[in-house]
C-alpha atoms as a PDB file:
ATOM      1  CA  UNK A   1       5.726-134.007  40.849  1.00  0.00           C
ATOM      2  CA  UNK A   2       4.339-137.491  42.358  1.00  0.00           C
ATOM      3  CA  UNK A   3       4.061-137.474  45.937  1.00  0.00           C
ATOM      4  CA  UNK A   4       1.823-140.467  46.482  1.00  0.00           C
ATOM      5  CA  UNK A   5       4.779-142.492  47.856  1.00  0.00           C
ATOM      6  CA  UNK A   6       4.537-139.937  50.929  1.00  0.00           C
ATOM      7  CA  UNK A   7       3.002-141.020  54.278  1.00  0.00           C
ATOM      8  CA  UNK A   8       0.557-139.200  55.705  1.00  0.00           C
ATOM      9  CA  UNK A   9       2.906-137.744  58.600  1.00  0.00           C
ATOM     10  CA  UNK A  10       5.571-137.031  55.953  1.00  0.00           C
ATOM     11  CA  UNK A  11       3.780-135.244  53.623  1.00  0.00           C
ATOM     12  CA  UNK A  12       1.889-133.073  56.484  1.00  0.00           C
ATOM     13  CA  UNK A  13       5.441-132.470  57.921  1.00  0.00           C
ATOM     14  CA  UNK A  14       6.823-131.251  54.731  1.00  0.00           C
ATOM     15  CA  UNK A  15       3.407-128.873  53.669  1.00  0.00           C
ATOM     16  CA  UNK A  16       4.537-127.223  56.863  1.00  0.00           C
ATOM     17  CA  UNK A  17       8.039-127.143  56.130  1.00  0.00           C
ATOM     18  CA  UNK A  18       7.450-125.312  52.619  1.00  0.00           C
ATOM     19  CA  UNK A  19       4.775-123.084  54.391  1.00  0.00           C
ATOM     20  CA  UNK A  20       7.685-121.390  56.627  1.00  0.00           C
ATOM     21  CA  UNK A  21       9.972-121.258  53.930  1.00  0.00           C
ATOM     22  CA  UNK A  22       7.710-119.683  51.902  1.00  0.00           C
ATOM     23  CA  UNK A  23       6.482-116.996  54.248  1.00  0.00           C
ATOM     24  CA  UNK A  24      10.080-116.528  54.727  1.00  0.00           C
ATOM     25  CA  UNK A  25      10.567-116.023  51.263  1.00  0.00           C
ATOM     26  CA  UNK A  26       7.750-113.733  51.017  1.00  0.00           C
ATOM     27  CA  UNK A  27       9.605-111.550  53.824  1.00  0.00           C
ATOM     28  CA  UNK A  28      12.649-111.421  51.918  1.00  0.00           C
ATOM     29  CA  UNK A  29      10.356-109.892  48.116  1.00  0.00           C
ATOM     30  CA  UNK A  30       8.843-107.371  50.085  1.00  0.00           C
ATOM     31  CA  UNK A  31      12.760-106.400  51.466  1.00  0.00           C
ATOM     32  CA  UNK A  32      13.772-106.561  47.657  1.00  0.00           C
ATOM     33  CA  UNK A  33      10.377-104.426  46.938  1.00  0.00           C
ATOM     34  CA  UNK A  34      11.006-101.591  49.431  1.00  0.00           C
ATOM     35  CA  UNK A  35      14.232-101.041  48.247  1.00  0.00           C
ATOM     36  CA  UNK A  36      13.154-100.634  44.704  1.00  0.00           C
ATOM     37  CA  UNK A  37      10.995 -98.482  45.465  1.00  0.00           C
ATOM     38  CA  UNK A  38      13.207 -96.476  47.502  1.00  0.00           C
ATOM     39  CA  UNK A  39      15.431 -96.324  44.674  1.00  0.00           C
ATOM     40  CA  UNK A  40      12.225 -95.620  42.278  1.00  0.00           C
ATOM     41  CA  UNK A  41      14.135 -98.098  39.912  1.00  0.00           C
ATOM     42  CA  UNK A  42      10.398 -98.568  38.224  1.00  0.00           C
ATOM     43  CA  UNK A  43      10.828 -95.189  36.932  1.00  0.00           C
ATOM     44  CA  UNK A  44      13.594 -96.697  34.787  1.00  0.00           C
ATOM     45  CA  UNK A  45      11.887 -99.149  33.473  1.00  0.00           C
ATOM     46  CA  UNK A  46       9.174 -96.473  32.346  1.00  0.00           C
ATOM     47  CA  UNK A  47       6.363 -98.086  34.913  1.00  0.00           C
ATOM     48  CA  UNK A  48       4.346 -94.546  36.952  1.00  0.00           C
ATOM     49  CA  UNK A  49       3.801 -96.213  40.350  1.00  0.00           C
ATOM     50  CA  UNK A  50       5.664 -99.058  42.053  1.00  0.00           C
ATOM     51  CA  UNK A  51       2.005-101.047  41.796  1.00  0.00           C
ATOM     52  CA  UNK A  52       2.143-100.710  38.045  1.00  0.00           C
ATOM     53  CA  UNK A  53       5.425-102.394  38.384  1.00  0.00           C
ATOM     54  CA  UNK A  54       3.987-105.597  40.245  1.00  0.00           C
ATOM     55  CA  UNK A  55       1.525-105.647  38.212  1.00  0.00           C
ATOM     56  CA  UNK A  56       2.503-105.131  35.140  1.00  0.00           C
ATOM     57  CA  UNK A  57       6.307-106.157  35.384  1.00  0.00           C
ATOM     58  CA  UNK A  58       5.846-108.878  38.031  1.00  0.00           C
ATOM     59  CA  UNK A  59       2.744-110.165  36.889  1.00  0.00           C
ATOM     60  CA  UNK A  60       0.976-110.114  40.374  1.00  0.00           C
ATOM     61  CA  UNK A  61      -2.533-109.264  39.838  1.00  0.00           C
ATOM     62  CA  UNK A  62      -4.028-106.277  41.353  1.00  0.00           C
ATOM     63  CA  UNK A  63      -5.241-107.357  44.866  1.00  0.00           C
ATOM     64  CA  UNK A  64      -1.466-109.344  45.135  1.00  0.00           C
ATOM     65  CA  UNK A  65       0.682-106.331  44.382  1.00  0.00           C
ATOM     66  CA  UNK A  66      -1.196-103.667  47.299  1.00  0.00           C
ATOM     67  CA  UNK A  67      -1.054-106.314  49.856  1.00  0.00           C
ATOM     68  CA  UNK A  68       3.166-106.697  49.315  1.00  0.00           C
ATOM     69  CA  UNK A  69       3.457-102.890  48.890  1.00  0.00           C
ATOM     70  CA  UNK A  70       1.611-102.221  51.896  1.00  0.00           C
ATOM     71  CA  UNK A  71       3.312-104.991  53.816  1.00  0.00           C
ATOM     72  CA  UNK A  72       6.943-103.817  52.481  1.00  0.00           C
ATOM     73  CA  UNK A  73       5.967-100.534  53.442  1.00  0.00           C
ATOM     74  CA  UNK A  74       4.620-101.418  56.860  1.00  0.00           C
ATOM     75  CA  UNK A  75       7.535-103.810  57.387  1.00  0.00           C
ATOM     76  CA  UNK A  76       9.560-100.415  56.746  1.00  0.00           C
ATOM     77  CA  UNK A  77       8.078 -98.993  59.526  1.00  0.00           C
ATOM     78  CA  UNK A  78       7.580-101.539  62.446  1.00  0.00           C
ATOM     79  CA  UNK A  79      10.490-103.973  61.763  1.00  0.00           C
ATOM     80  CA  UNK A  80       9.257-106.715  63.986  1.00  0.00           C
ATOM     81  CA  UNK A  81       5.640-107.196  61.267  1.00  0.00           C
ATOM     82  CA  UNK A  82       8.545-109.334  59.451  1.00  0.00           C
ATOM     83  CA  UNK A  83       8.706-111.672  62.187  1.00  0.00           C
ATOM     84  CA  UNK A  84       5.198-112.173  62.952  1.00  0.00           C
ATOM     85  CA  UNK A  85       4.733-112.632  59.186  1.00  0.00           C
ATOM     86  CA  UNK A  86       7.367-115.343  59.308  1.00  0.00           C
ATOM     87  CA  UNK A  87       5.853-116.781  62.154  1.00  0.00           C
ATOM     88  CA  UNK A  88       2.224-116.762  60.477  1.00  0.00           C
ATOM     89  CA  UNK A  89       0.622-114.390  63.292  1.00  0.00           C
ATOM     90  CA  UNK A  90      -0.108-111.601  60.836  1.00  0.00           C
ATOM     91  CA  UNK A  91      -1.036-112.586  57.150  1.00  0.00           C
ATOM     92  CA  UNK A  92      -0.674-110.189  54.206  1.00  0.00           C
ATOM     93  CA  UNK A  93      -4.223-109.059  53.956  1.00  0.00           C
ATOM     94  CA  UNK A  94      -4.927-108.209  57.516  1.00  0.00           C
ATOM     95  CA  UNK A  95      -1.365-106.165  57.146  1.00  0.00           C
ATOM     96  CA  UNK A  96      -2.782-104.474  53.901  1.00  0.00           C
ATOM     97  CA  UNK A  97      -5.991-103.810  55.913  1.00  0.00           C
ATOM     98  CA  UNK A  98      -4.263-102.715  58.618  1.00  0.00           C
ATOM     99  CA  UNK A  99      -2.191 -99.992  56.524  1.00  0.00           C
ATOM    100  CA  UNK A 100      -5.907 -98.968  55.194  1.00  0.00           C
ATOM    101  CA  UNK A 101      -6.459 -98.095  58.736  1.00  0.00           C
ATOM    102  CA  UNK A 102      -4.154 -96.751  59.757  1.00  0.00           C
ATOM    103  CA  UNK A 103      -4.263 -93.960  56.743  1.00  0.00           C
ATOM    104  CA  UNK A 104      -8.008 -93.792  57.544  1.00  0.00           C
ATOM    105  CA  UNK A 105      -7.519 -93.197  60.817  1.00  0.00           C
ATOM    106  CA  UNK A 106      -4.252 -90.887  60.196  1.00  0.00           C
ATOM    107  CA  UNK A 107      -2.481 -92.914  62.977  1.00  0.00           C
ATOM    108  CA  UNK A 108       1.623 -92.060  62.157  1.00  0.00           C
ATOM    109  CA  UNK A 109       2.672 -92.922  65.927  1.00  0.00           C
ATOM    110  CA  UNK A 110       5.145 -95.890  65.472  1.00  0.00           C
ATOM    111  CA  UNK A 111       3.868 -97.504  69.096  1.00  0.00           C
ATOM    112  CA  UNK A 112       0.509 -96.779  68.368  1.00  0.00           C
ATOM    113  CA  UNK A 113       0.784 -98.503  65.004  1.00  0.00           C
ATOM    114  CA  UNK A 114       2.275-101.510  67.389  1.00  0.00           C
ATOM    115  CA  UNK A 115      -0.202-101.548  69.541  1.00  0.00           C
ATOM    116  CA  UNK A 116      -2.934-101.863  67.117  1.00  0.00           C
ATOM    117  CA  UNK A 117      -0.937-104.493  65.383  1.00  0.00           C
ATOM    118  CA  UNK A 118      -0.385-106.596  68.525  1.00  0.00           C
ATOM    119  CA  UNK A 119      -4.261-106.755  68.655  1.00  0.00           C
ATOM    120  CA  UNK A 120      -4.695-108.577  65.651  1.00  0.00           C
ATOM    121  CA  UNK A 121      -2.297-111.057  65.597  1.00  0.00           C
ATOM    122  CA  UNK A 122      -3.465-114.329  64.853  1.00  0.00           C
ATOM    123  CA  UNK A 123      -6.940-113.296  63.411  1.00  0.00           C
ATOM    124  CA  UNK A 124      -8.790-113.758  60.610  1.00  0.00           C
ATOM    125  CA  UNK A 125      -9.411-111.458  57.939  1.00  0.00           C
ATOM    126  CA  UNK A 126     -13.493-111.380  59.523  1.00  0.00           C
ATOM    127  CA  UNK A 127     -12.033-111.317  62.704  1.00  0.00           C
ATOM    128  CA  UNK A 128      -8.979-108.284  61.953  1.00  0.00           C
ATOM    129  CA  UNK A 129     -11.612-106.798  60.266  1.00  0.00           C
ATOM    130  CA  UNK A 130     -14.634-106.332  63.334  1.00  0.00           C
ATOM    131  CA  UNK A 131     -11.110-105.530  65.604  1.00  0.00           C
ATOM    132  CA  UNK A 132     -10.540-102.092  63.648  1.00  0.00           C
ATOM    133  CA  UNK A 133     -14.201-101.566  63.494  1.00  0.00           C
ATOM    134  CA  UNK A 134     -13.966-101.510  67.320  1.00  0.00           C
ATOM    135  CA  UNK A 135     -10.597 -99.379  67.295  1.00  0.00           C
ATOM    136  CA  UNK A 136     -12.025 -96.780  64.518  1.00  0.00           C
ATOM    137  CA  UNK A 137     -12.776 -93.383  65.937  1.00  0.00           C
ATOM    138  CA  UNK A 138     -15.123 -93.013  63.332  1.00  0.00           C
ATOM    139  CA  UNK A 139     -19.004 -93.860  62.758  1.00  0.00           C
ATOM    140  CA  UNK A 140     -19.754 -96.922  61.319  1.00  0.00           C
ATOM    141  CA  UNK A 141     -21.232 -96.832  57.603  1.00  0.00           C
ATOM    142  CA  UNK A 142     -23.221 -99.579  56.585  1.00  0.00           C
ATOM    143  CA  UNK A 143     -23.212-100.036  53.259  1.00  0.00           C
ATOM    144  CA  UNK A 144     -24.994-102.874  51.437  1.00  0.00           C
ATOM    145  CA  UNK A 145     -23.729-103.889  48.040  1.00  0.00           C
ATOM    146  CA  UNK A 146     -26.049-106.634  46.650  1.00  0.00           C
ATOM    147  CA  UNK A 147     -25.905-106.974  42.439  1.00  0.00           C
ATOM    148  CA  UNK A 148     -28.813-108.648  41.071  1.00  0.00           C
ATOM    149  CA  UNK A 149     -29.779-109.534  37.450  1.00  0.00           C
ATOM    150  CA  UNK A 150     -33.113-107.957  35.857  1.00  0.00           C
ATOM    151  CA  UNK A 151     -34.519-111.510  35.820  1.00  0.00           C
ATOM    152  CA  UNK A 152     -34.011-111.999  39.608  1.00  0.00           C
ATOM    153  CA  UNK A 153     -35.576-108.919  39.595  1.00  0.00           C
ATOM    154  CA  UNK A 154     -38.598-109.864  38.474  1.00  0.00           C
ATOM    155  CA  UNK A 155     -38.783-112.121  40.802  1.00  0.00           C
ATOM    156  CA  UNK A 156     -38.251-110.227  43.462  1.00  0.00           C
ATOM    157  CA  UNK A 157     -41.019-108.504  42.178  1.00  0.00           C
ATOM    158  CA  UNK A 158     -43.411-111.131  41.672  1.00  0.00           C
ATOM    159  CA  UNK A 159     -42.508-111.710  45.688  1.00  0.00           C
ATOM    160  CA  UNK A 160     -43.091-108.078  47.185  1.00  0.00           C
ATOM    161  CA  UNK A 161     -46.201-108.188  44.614  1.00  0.00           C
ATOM    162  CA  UNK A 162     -47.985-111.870  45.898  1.00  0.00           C
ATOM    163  CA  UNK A 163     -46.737-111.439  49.819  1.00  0.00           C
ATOM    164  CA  UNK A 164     -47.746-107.100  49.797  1.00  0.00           C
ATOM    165  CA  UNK A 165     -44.323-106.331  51.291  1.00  0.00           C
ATOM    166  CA  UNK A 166     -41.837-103.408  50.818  1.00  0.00           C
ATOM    167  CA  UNK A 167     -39.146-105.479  52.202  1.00  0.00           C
ATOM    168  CA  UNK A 168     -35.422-104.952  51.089  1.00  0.00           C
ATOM    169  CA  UNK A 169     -33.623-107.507  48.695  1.00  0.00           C
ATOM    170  CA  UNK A 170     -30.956-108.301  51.362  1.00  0.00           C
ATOM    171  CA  UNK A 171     -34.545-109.361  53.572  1.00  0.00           C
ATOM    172  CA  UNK A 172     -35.957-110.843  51.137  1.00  0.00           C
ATOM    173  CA  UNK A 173     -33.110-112.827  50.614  1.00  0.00           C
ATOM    174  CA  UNK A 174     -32.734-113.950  54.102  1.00  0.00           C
ATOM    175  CA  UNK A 175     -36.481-114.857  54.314  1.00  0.00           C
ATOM    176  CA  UNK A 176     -35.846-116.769  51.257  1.00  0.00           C
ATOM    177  CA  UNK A 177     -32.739-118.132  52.556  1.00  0.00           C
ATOM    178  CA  UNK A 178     -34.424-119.966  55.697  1.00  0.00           C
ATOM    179  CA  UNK A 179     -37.612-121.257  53.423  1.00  0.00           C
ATOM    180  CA  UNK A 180     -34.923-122.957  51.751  1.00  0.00           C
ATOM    181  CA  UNK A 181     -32.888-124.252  54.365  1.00  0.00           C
ATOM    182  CA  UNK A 182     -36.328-125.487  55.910  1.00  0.00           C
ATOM    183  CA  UNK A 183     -37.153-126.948  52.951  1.00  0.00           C
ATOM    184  CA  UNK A 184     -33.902-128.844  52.284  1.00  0.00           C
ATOM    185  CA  UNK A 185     -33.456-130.246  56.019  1.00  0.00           C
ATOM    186  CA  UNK A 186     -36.849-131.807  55.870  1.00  0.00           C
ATOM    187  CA  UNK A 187     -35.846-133.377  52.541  1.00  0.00           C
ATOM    188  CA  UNK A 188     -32.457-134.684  53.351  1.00  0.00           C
ATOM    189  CA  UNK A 189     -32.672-135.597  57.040  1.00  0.00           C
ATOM    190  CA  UNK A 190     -36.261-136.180  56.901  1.00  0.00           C
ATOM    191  CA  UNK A 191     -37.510-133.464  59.354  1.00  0.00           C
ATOM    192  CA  UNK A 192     -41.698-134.239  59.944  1.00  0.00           C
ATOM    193  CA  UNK A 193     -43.627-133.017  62.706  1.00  0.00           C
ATOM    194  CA  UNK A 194     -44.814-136.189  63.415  1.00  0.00           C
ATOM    195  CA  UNK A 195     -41.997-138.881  63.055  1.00  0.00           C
ATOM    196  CA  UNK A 196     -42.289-142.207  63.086  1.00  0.00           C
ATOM    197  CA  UNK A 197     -40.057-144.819  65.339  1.00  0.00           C
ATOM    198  CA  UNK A 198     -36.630-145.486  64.157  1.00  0.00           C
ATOM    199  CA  UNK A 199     -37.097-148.260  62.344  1.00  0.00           C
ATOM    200  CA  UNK A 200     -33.602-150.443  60.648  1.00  0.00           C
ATOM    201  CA  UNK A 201     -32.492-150.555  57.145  1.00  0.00           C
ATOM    202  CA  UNK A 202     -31.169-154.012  55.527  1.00  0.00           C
ATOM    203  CA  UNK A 203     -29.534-151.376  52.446  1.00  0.00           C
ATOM    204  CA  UNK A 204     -26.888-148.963  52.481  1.00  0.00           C
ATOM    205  CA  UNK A 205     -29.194-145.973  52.362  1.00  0.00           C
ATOM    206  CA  UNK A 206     -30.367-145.571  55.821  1.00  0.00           C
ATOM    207  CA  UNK A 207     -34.151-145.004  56.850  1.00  0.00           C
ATOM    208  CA  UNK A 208     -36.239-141.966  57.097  1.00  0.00           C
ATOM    209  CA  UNK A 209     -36.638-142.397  60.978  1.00  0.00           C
ATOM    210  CA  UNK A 210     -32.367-143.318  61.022  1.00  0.00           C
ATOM    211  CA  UNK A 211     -31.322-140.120  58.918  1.00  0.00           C
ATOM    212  CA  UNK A 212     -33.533-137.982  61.142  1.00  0.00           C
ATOM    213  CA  UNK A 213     -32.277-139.163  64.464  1.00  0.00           C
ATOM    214  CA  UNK A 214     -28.659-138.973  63.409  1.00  0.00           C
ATOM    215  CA  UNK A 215     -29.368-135.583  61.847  1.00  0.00           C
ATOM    216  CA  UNK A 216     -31.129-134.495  64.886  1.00  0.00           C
ATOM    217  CA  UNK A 217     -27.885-135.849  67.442  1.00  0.00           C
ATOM    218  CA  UNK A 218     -24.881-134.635  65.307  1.00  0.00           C
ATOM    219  CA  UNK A 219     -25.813-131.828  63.545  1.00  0.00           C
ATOM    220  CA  UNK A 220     -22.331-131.027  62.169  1.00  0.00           C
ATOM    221  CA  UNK A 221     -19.561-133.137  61.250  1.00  0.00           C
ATOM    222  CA  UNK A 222     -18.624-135.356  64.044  1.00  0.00           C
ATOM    223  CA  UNK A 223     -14.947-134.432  63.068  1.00  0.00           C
ATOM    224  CA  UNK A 224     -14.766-131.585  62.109  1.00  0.00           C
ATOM    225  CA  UNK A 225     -17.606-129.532  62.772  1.00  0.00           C
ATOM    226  CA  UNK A 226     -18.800-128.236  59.322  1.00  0.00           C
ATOM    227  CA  UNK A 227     -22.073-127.787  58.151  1.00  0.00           C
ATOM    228  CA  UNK A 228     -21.218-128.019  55.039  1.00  0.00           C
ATOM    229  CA  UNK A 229     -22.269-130.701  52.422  1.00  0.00           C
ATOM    230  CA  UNK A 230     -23.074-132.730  55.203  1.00  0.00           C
ATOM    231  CA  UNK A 231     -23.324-136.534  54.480  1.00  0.00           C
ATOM    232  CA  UNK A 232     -24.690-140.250  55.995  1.00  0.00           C
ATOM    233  CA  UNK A 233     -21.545-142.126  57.002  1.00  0.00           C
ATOM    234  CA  UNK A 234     -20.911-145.564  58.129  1.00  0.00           C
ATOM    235  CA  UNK A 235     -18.453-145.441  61.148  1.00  0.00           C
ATOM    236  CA  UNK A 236     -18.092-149.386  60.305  1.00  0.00           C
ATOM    237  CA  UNK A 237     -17.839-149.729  56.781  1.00  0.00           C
ATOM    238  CA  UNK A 238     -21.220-151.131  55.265  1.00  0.00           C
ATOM    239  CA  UNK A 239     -18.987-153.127  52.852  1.00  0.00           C
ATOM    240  CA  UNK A 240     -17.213-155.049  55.913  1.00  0.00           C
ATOM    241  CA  UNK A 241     -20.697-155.614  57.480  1.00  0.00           C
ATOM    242  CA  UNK A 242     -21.591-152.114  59.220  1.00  0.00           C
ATOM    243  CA  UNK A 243     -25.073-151.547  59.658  1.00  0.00           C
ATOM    244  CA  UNK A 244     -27.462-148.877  58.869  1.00  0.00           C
ATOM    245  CA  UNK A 245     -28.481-148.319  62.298  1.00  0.00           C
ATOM    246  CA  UNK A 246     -28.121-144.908  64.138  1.00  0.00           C
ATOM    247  CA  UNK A 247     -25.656-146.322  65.991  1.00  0.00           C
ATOM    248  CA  UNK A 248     -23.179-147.031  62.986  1.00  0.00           C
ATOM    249  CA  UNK A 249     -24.178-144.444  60.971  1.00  0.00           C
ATOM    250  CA  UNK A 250     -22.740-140.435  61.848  1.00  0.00           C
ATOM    251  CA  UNK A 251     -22.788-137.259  60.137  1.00  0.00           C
ATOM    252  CA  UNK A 252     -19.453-135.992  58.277  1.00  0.00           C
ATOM    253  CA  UNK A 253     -19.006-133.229  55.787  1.00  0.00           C
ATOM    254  CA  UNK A 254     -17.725-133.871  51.996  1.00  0.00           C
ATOM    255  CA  UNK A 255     -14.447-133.522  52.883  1.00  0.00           C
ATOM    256  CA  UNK A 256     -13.968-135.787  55.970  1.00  0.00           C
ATOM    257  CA  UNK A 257     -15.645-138.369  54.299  1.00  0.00           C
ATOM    258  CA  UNK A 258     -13.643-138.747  51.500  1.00  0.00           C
ATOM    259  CA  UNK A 259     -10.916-138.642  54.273  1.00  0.00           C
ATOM    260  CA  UNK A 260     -12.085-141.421  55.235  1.00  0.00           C
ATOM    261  CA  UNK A 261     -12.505-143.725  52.650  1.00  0.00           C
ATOM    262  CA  UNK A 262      -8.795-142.763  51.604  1.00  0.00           C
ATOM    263  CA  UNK A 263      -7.736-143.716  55.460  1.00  0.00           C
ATOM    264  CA  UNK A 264      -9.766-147.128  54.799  1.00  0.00           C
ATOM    265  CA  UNK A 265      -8.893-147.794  51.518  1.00  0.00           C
ATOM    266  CA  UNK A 266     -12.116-147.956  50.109  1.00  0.00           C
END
């Protein structure tokens, strides 16, 4: 399928067109999925469970098939989870963690199940997530789950060994983690404790001084607010005459960028 004789407002109105559809689509498999397995018509096709039915007959993978079981299920239960998953406020993975909960928590009460479920509309999975830490009657666990291989190890080693620590990987890491970061700002925007003044660039590539005093006044993307893969952009295009000054030149992340060259045709 070639879309690129879309406009922009066309093919953003039609993404969100297929979005609905599709959630409403979704809504209408996990009907056809609750009633199969109320009629345990997997047992006639010789599958044991009605997830080794999605999974195997389907051809969801694993993580796919418990978050439409639990939401048919759940859907089941509290009728109106199918319009909030039509409208978008609840998402199949905070439903299937929701479901986790609510077992966990051996909640059956139908309005306490609401209630819970009103809370976490429109969240994130983070966000749903911290939400039902707050609601859990029970004591947090922390548990830390950090796989390393032997030769990071070593290293790891090595570290404890030249600094005379007894820290934990997951502080070692994070020690690590802000070297690094150090390390890389003073690189890329040219971080030094003693700057020079800003001085102009007749190139493309903007100065030392320029990189650091944009760095220093944006941030983030200026559009979008990422920090990530944060690049030099002109906000008048060096190839129509911009200039490398600070006053042309503005932080954006990967993504924006290339946003904009596709907006300007470059």
């Amino acid at each position: 399928m070639n879309l690129k004789h879309l406009t922009d407002k066309t093919l953003l109105l039609e993404t969100k067109k297929l979005v609905a559809s599709e959630r409403r689509l979704t809504t209408e498999i996990l009907f056809h999925l609750r009633e199969i397995e109320r009629r345990k018509l997997f047992s006639d096709l010789k599958y044991t469970s009605m997830y080794d039915y999605c999974v195997r007959e389907l051809g969801y993978s694993e993580g796919t098939a418990y978050r439409r079981i639990s939401a048919a299920r759940l859907m089941c239960d509290l009728p109106e989870v199918e319009s909030k998953l039509n409208d978008g406020s609840l998402n199949l993975t905070n439903v299937a963690s929701l479901v986790q909960f609510f077992k966990e928590e051996d909640i059956t009460d139908k309005s306490e199940k609401a209630r819970i479920v009103k809370q976490v509309e429109g969240l994130s999975k983070r966000e749903c997530d911290l939400k039902l830490i707050q609601l859990s009657d029970r004591p947090i666990e922390k548990k830390h789950c950090i796989w390393v291989s032997d030769s990071i190890m070593e290293r790891i080693k090595d570290y404890r060994q030249l600094k005379g620590t007894s820290e934990t990987i997951e502080e070692i890491i994070s020690e690590v983690a802000l070297i690094a970061t150090a390390e890389l700002q003073k690189s890329k925007f040219k971080l030094v404790k003693n700057p020079r003044k800003v001085s102009m660039s007749v190139s493309r590539i903007p100065t030392a001084s320029v990189k650091r005093e944009v760095f220093l006044r944006d941030k983030q993307c200026v559009k979008c607010g990422s920090k990530f893969g944060l690049q030099f952009d002109h906000r008048h295009p060096y190839s129509l005459g911009g200039k490398s000054t600070p006053e042309n030149i503005r932080l954006l992340c990967s993504n924006c960028n290339q946003r904009e060259r596709i907006r300007q045709r470059l």
